[in-house]
PDB file of N, CA and C in Angstrom:
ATOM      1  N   UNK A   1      43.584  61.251  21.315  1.00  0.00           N
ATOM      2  CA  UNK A   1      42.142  61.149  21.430  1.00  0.00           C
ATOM      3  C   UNK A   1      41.505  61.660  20.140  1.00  0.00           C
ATOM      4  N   UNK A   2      40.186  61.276  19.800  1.00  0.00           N
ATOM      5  CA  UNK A   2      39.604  61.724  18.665  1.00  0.00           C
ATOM      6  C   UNK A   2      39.400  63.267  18.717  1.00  0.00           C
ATOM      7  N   UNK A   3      38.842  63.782  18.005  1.00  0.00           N
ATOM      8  CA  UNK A   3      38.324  64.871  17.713  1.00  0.00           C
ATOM      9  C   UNK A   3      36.938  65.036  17.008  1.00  0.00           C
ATOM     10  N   UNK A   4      36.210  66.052  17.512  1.00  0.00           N
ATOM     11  CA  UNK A   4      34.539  66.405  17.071  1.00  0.00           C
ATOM     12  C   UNK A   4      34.808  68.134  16.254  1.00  0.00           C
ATOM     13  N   UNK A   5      34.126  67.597  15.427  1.00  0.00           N
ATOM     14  CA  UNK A   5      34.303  69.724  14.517  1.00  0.00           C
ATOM     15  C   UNK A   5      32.908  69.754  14.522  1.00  0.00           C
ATOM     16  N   UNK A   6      32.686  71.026  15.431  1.00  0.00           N
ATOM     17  CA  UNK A   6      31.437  71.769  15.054  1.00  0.00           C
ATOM     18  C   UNK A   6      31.573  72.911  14.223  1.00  0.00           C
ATOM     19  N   UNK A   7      30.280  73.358  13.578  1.00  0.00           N
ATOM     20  CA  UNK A   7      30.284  74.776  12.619  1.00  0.00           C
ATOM     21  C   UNK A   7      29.268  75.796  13.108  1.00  0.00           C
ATOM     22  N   UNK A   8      29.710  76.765  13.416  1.00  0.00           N
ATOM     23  CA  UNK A   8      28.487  77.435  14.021  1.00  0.00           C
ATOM     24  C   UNK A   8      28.822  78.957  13.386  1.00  0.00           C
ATOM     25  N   UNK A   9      27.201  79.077  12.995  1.00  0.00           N
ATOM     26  CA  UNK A   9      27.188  80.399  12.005  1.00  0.00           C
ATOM     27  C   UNK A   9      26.715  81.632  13.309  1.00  0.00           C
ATOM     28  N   UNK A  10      27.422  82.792  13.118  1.00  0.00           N
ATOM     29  CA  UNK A  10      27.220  83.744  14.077  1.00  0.00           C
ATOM     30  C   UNK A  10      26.812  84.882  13.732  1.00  0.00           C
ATOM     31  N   UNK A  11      26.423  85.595  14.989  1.00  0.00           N
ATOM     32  CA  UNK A  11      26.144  87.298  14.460  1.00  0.00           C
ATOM     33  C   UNK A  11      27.407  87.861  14.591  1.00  0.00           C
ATOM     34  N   UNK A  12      27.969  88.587  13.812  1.00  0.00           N
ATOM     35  CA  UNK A  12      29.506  88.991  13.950  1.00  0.00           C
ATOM     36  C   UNK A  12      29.630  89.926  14.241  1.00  0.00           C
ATOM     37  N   UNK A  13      30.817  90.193  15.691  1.00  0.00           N
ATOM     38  CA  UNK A  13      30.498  91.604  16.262  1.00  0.00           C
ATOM     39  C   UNK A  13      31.922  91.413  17.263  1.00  0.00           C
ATOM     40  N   UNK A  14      32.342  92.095  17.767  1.00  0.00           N
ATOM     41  CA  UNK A  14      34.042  92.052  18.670  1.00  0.00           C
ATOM     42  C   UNK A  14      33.289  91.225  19.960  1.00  0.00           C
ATOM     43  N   UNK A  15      34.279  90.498  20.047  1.00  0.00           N
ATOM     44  CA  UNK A  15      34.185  89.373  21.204  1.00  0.00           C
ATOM     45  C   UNK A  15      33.529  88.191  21.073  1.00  0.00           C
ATOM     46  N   UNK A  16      32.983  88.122  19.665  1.00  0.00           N
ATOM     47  CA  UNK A  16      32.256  86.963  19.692  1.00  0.00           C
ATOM     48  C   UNK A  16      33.144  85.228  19.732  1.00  0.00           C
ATOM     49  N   UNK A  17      34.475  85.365  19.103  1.00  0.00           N
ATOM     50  CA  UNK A  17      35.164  84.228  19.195  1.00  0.00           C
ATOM     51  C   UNK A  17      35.301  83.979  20.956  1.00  0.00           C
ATOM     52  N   UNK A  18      35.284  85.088  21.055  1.00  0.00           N
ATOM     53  CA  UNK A  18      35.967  85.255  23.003  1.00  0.00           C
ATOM     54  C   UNK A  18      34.827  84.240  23.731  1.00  0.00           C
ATOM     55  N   UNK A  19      33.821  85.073  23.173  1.00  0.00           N
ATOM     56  CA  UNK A  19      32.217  84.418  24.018  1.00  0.00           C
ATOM     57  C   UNK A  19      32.120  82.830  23.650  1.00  0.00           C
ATOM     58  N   UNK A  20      32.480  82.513  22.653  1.00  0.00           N
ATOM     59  CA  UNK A  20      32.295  80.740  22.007  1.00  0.00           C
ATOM     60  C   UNK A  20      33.399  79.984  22.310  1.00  0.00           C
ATOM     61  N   UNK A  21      34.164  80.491  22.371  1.00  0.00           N
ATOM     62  CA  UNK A  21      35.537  80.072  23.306  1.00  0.00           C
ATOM     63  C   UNK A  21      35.480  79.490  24.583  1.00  0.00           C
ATOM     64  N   UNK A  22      34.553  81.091  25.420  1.00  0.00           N
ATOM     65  CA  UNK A  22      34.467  80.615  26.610  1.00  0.00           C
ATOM     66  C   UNK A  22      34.091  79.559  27.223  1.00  0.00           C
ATOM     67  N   UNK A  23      32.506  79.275  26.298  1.00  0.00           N
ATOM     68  CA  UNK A  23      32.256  78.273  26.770  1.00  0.00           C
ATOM     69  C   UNK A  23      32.390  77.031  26.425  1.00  0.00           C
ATOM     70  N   UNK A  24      33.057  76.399  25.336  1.00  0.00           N
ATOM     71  CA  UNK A  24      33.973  75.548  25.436  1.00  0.00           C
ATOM     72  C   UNK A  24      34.957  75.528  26.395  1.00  0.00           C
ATOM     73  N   UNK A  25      35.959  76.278  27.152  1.00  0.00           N
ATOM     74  CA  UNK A  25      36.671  75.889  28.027  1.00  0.00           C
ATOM     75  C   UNK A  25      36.192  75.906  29.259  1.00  0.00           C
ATOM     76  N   UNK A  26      35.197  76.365  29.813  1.00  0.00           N
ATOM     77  CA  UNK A  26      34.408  76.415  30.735  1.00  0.00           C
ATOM     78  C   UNK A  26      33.003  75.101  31.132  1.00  0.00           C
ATOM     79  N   UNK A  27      33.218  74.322  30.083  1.00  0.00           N
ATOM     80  CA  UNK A  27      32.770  73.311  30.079  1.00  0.00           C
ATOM     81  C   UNK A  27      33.952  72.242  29.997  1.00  0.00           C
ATOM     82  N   UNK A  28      34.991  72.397  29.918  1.00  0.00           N
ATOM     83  CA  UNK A  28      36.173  71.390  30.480  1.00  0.00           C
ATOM     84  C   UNK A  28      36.752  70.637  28.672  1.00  0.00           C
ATOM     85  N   UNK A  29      36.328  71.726  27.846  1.00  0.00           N
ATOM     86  CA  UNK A  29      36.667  70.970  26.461  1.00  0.00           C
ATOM     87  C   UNK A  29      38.128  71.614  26.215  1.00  0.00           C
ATOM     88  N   UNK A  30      38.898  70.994  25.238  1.00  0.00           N
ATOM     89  CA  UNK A  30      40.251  71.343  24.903  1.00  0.00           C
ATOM     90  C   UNK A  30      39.803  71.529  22.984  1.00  0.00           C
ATOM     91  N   UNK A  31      40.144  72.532  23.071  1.00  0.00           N
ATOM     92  CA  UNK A  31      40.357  73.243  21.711  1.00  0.00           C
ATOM     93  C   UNK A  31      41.844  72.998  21.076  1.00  0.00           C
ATOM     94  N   UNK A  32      41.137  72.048  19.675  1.00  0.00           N
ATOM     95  CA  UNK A  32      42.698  71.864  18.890  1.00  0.00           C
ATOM     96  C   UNK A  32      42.659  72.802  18.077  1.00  0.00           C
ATOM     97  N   UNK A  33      41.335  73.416  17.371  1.00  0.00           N
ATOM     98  CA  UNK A  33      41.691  74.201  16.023  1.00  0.00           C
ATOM     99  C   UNK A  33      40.132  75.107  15.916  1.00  0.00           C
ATOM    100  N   UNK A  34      40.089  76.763  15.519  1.00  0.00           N
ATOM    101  CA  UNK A  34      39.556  77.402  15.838  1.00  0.00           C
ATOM    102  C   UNK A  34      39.490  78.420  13.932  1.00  0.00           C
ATOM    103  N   UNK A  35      38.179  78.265  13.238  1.00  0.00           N
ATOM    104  CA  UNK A  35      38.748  79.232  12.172  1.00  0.00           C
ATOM    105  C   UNK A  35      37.308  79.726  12.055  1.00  0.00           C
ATOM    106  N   UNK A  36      37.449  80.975  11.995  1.00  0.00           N
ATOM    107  CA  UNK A  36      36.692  81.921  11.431  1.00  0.00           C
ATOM    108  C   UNK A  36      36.356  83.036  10.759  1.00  0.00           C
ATOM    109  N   UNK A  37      35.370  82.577   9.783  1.00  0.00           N
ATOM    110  CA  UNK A  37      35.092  83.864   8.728  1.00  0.00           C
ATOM    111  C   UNK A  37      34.098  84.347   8.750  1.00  0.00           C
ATOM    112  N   UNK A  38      34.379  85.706   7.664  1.00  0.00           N
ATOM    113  CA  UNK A  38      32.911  86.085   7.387  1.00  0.00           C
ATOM    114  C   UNK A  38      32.128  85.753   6.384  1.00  0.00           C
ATOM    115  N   UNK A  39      31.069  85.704   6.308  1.00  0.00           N
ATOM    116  CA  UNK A  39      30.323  85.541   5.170  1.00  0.00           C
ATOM    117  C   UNK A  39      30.002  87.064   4.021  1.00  0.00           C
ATOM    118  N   UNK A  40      29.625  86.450   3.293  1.00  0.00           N
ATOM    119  CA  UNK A  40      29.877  87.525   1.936  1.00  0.00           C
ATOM    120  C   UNK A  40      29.097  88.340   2.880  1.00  0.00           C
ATOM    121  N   UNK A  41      28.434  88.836   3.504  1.00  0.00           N
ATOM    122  CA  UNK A  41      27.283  89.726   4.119  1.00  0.00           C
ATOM    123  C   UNK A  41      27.779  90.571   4.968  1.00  0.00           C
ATOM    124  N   UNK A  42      28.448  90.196   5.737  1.00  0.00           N
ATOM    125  CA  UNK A  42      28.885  90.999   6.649  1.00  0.00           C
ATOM    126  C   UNK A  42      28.751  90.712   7.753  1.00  0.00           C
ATOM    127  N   UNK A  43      27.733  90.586   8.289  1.00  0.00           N
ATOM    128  CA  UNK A  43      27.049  90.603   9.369  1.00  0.00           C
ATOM    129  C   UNK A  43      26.975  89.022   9.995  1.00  0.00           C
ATOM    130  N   UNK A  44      27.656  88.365   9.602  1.00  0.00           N
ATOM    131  CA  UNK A  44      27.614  86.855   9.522  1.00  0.00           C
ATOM    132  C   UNK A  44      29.108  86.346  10.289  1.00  0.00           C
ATOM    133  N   UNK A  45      29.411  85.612  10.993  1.00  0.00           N
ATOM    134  CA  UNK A  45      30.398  84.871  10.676  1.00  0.00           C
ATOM    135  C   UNK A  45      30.268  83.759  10.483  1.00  0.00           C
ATOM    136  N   UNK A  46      31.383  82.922  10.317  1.00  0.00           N
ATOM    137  CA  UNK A  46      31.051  81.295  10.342  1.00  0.00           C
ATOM    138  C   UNK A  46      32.366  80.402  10.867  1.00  0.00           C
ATOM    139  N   UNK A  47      32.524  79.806  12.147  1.00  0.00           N
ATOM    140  CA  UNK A  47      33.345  79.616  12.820  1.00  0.00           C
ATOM    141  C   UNK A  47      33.697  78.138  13.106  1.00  0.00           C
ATOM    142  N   UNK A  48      34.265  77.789  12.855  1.00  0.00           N
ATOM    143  CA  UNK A  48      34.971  75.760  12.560  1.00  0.00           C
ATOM    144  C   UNK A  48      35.531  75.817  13.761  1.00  0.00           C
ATOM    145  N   UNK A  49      34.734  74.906  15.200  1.00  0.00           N
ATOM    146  CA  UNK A  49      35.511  74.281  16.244  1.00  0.00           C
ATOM    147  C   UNK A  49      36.405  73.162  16.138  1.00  0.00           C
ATOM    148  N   UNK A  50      37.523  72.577  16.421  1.00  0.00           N
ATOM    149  CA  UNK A  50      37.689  71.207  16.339  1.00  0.00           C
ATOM    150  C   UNK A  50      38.020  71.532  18.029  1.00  0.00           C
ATOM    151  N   UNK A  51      37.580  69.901  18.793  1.00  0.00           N
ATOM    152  CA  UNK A  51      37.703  69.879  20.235  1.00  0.00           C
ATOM    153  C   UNK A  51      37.536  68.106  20.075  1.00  0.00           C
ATOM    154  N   UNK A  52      38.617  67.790  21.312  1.00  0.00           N
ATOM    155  CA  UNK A  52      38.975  66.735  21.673  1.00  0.00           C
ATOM    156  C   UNK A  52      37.576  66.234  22.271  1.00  0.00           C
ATOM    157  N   UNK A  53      37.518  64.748  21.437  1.00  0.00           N
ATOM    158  CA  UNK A  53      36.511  63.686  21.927  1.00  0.00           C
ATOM    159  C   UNK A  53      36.064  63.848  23.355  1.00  0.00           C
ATOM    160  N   UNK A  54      34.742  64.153  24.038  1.00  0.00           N
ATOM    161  CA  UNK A  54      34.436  64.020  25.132  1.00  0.00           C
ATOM    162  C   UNK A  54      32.947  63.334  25.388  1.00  0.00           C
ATOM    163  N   UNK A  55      32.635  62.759  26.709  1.00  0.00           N
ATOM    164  CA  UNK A  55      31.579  62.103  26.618  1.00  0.00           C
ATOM    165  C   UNK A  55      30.051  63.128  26.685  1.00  0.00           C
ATOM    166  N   UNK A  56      30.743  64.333  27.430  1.00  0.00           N
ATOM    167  CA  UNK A  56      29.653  65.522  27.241  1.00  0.00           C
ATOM    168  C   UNK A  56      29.614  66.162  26.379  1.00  0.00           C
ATOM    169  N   UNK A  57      29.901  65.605  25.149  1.00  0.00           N
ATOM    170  CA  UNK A  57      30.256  66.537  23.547  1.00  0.00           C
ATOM    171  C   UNK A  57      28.533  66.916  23.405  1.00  0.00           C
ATOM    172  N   UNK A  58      27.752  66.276  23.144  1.00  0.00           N
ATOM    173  CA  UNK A  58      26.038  66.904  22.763  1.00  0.00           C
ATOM    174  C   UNK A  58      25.758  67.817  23.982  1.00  0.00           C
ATOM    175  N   UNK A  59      26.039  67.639  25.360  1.00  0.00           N
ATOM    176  CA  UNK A  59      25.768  68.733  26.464  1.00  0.00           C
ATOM    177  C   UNK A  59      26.630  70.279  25.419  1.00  0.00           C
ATOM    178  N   UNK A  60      27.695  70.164  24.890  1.00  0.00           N
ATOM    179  CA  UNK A  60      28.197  71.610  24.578  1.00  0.00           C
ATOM    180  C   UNK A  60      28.126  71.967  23.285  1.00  0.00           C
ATOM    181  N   UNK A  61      27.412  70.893  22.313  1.00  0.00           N
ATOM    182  CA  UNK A  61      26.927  71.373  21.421  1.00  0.00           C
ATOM    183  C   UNK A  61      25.804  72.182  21.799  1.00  0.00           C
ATOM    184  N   UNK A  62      24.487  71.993  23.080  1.00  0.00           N
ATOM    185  CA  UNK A  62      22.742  72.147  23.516  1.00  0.00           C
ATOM    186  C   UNK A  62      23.769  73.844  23.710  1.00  0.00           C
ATOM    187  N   UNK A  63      24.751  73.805  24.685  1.00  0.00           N
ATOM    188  CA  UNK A  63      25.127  75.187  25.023  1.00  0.00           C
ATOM    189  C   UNK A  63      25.500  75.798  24.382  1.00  0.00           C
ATOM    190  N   UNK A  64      26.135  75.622  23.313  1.00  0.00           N
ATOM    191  CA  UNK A  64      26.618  76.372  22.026  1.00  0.00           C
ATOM    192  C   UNK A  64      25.569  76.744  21.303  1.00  0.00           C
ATOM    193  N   UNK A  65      24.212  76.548  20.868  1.00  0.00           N
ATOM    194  CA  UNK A  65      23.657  76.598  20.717  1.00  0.00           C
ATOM    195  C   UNK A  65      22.592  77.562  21.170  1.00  0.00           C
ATOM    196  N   UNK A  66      22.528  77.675  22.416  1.00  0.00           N
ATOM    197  CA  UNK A  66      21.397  78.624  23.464  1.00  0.00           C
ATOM    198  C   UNK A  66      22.573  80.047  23.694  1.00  0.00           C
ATOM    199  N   UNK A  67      23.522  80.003  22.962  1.00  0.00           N
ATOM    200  CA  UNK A  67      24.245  81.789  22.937  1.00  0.00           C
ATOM    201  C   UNK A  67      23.504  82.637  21.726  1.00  0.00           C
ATOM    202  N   UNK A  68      23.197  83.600  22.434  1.00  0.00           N
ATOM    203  CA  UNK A  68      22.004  84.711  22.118  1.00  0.00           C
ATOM    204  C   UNK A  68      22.969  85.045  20.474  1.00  0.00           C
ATOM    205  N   UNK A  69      24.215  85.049  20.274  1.00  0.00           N
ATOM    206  CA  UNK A  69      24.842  85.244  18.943  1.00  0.00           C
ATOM    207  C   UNK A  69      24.941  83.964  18.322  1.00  0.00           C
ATOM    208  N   UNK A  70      24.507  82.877  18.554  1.00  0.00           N
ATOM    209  CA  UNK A  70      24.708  81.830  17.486  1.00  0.00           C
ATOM    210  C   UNK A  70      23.638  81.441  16.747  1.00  0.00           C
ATOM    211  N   UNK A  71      24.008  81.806  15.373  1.00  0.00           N
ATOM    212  CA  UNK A  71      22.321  81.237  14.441  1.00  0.00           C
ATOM    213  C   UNK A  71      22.684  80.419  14.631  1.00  0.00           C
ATOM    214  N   UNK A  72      23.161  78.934  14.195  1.00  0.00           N
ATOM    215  CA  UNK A  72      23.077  77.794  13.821  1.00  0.00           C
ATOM    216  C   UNK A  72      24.299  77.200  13.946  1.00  0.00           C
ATOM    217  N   UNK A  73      24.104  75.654  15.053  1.00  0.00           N
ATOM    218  CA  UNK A  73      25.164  74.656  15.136  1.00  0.00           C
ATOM    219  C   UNK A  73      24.976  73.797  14.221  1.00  0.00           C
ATOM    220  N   UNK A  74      26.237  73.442  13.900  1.00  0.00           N
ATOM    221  CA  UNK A  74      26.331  71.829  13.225  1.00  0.00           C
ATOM    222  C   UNK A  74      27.495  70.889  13.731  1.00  0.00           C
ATOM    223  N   UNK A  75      26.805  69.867  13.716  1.00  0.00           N
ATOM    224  CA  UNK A  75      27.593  68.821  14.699  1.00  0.00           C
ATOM    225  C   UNK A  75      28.088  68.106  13.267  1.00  0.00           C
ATOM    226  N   UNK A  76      29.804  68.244  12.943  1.00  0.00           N
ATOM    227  CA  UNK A  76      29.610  66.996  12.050  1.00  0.00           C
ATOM    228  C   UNK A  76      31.042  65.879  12.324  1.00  0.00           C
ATOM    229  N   UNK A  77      30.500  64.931  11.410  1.00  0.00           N
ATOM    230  CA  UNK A  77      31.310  63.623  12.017  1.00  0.00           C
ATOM    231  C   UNK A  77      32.082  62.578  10.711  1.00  0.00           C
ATOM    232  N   UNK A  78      32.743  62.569  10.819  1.00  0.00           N
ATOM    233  CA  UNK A  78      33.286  62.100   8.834  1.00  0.00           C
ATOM    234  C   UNK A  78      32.722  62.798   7.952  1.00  0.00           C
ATOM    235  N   UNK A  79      32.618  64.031   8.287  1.00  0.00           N
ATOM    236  CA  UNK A  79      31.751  64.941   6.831  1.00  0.00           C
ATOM    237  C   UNK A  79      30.669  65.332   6.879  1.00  0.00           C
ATOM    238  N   UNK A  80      30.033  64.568   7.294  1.00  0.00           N
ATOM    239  CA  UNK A  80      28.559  64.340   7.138  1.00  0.00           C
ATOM    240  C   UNK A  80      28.051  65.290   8.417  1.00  0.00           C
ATOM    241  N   UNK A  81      26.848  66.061   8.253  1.00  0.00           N
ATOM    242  CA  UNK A  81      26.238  66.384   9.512  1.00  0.00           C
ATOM    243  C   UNK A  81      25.259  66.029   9.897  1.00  0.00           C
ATOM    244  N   UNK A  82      25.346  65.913  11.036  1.00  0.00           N
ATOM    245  CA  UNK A  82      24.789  64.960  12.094  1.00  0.00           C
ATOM    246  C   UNK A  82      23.658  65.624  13.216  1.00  0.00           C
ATOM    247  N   UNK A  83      23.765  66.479  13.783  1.00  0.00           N
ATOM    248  CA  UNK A  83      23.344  67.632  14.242  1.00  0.00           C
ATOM    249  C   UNK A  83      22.642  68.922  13.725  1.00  0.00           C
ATOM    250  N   UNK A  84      21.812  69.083  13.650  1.00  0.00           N
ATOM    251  CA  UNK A  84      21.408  70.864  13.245  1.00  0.00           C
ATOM    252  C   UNK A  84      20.783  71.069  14.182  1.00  0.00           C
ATOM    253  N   UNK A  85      21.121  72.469  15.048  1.00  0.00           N
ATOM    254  CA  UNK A  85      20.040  73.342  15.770  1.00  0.00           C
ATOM    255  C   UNK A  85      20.433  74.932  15.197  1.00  0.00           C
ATOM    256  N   UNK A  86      19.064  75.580  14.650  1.00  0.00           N
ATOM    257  CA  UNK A  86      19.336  76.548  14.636  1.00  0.00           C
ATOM    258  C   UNK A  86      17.721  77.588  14.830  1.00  0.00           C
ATOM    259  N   UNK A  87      18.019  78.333  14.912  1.00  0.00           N
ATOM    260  CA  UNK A  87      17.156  79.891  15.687  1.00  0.00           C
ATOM    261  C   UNK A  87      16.234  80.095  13.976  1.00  0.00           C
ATOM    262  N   UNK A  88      15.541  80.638  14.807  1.00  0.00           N
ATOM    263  CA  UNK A  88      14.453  81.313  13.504  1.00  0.00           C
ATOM    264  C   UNK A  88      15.347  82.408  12.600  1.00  0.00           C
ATOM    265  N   UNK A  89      15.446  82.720  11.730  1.00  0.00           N
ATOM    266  CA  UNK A  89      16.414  83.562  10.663  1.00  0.00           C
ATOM    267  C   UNK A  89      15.794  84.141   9.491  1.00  0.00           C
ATOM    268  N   UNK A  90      16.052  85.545   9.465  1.00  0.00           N
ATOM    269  CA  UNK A  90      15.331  86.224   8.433  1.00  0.00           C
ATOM    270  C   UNK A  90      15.593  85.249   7.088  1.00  0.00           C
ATOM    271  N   UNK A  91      14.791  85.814   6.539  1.00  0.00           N
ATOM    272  CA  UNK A  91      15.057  84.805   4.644  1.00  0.00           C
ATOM    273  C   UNK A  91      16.489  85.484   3.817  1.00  0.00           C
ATOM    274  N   UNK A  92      17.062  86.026   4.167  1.00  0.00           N
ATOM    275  CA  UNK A  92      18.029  86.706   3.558  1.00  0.00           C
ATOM    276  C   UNK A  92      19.282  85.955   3.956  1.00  0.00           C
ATOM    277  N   UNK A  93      19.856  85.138   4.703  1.00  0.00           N
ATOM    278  CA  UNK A  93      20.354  84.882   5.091  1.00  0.00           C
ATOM    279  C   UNK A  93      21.218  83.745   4.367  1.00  0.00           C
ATOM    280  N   UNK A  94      20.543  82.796   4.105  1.00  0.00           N
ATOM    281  CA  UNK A  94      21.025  82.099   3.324  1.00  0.00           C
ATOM    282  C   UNK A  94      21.239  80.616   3.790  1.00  0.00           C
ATOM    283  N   UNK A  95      20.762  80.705   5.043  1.00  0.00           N
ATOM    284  CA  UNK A  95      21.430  79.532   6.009  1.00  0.00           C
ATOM    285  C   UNK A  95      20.049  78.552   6.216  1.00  0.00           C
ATOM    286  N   UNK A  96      20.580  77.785   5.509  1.00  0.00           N
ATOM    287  CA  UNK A  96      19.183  76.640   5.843  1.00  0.00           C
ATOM    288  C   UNK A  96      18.702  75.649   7.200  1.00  0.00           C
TER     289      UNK A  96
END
């Protein structure tokens, strides 16, 4: 089956892969590949989903999205992104 990679920039803090995890599998998605870093800041992470093609893929991007630790999703698709939702963000940040 295909595969969808989202990017979602986080507040970084213990449990947060746990919490973005969850709800990918709790929404019935299968996780092929999971990487995350930090950003030069600290306080940042930035976390690469890959998850098997599904027809409710935009339903778990909307939910990935509405977690109180995620600045900003990106939905992308041959490279390109396709998707942006992200939260209001101090100017320091860096994240457009």
């Amino acid at each position: 089956m295909p595969a969808r990679t989202i990017e979602l920039f986080v507040n970084h803090h213990p449990g947060i892969v746990a919490q973005v995890a969850g709800v990918v599998f709790r929404r019935g998605f299968e996780l092929e590949a999971v990487d995350y870093t930090l950003t030069d800041r600290g306080r940042e992470g930035r976390m690469v989903l890959t998850v098997v093609e599904h027809r409710r893929f935009p339903h778990l991007v909307r939910d990935l999205a509405r977690l109180h630790d995620v600045r900003c999703v990106r939905e992308a698709a041959s490279g390109e992104v396709t998707q942006v939702t992200a939260r209001e963000m101090p100017d320091d940040t860096g994240i457009e």
